[in-house]
N, C-alpha and C. Protein backbone atom coordinates (compact mmCIF):
# COMPACT_ATOMS: atom_id res chain seq x y z
N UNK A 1 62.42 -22.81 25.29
CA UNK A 1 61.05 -22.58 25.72
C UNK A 1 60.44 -23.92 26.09
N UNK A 2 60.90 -24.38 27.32
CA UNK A 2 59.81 -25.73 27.95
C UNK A 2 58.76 -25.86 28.14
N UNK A 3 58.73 -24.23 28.66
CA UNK A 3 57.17 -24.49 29.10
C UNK A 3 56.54 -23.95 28.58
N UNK A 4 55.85 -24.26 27.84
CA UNK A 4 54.71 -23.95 26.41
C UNK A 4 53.97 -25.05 26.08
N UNK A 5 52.35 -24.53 25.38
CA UNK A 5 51.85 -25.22 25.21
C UNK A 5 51.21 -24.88 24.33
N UNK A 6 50.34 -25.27 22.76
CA UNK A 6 50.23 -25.13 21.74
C UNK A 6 48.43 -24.66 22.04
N UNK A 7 47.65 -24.10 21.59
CA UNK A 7 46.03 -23.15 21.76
C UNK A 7 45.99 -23.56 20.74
N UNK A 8 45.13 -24.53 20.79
CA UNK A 8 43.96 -24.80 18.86
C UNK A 8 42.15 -25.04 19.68
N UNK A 9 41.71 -24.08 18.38
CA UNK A 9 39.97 -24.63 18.06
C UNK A 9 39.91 -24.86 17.20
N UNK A 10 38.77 -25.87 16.79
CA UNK A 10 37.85 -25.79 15.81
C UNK A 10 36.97 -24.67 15.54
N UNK A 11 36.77 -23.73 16.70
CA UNK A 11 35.88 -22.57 16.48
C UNK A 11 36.14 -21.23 15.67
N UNK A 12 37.74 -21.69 15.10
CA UNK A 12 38.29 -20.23 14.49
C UNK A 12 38.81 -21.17 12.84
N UNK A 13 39.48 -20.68 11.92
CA UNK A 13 40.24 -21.28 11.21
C UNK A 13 41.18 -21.62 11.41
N UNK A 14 41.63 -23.04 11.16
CA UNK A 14 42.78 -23.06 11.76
C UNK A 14 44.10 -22.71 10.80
N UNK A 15 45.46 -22.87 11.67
CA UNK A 15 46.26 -21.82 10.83
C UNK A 15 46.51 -22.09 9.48
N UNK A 16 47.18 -21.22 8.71
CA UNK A 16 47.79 -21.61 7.04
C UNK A 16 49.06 -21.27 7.39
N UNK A 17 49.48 -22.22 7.03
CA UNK A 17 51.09 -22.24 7.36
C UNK A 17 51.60 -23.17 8.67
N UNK A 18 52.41 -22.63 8.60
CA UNK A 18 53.47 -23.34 9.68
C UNK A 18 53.44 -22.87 11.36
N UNK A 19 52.34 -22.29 11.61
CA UNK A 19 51.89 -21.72 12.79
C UNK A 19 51.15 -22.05 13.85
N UNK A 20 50.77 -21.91 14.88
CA UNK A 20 49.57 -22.53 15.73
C UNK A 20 48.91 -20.89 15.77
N UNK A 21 47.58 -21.54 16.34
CA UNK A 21 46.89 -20.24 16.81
C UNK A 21 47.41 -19.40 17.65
N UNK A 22 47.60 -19.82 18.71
CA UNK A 22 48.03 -19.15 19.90
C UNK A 22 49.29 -20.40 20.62
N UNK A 23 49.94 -19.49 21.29
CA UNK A 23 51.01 -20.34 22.40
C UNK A 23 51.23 -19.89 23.22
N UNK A 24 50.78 -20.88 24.21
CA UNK A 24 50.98 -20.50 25.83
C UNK A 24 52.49 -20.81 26.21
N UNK A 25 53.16 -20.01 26.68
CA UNK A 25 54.45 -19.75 27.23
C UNK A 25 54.25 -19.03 28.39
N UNK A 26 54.63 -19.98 30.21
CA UNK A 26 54.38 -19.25 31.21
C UNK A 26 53.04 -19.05 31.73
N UNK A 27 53.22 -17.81 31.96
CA UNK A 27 51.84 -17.15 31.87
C UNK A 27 51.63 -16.12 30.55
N UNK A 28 52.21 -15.96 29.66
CA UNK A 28 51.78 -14.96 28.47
C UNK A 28 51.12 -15.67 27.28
N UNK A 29 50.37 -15.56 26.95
CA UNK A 29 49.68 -16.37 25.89
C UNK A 29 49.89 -15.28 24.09
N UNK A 30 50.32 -15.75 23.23
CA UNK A 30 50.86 -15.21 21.99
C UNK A 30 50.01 -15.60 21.01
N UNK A 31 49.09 -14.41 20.38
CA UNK A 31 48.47 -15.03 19.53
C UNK A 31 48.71 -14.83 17.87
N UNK A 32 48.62 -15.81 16.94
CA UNK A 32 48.46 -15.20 15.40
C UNK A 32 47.45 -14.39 14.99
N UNK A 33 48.22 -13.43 13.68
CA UNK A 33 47.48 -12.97 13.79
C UNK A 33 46.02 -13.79 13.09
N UNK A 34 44.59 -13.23 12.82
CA UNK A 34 43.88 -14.09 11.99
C UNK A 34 43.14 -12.94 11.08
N UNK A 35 42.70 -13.80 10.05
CA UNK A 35 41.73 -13.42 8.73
C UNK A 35 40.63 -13.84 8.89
N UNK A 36 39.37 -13.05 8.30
CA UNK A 36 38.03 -13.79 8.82
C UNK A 36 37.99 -14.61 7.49
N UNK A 37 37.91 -15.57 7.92
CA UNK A 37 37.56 -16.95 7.24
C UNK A 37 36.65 -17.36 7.72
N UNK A 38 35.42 -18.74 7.20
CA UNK A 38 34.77 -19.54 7.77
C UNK A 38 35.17 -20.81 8.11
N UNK A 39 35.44 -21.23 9.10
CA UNK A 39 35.73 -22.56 9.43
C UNK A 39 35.83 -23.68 8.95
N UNK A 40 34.37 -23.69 8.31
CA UNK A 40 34.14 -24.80 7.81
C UNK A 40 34.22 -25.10 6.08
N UNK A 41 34.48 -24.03 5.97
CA UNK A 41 34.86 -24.14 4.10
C UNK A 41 36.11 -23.08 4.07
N UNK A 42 36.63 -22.27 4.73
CA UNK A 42 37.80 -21.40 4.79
C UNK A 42 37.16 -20.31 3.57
N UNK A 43 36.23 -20.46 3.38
CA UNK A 43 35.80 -18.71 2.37
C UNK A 43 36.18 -17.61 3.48
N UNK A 44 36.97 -16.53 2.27
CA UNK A 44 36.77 -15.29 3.36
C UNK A 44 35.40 -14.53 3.39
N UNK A 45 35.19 -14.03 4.57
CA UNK A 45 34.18 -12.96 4.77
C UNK A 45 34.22 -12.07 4.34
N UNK A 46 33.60 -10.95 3.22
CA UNK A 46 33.58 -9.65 3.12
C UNK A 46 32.89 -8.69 3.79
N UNK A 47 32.85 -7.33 4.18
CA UNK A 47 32.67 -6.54 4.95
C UNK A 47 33.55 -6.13 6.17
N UNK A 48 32.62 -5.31 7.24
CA UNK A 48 33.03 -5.05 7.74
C UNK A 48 33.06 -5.80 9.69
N UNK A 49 33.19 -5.30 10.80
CA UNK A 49 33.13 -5.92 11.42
C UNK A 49 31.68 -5.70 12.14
N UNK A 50 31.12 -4.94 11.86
CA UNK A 50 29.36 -5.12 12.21
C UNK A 50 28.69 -6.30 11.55
């Protein structure tokens, strides 16, 4: 896989583990999956998605 390229923000959490967010390969972009966390302290969110 040459042509790839690694997708990170600061606007999401970033990963746990050994993962990137997303990877661009081509034209298909592959994303992890994610947990709602907060960014900036990694607490999870409870509820729902409203």
């Amino acid at each position: 896989m040459s042509n790839h390229s690694v997708i990170s923000t600061d606007k999401a959490p970033q990963a746990i583990g050994t993962y990137s967010q997303a990877i661009k390969a081509g034209s298909t972009v592959y994303l992890s999956g994610q947990i709602p966390l907060v960014p900036e302290t990694m607490e999870l969110v409870e509820g729902d998605m409203e």
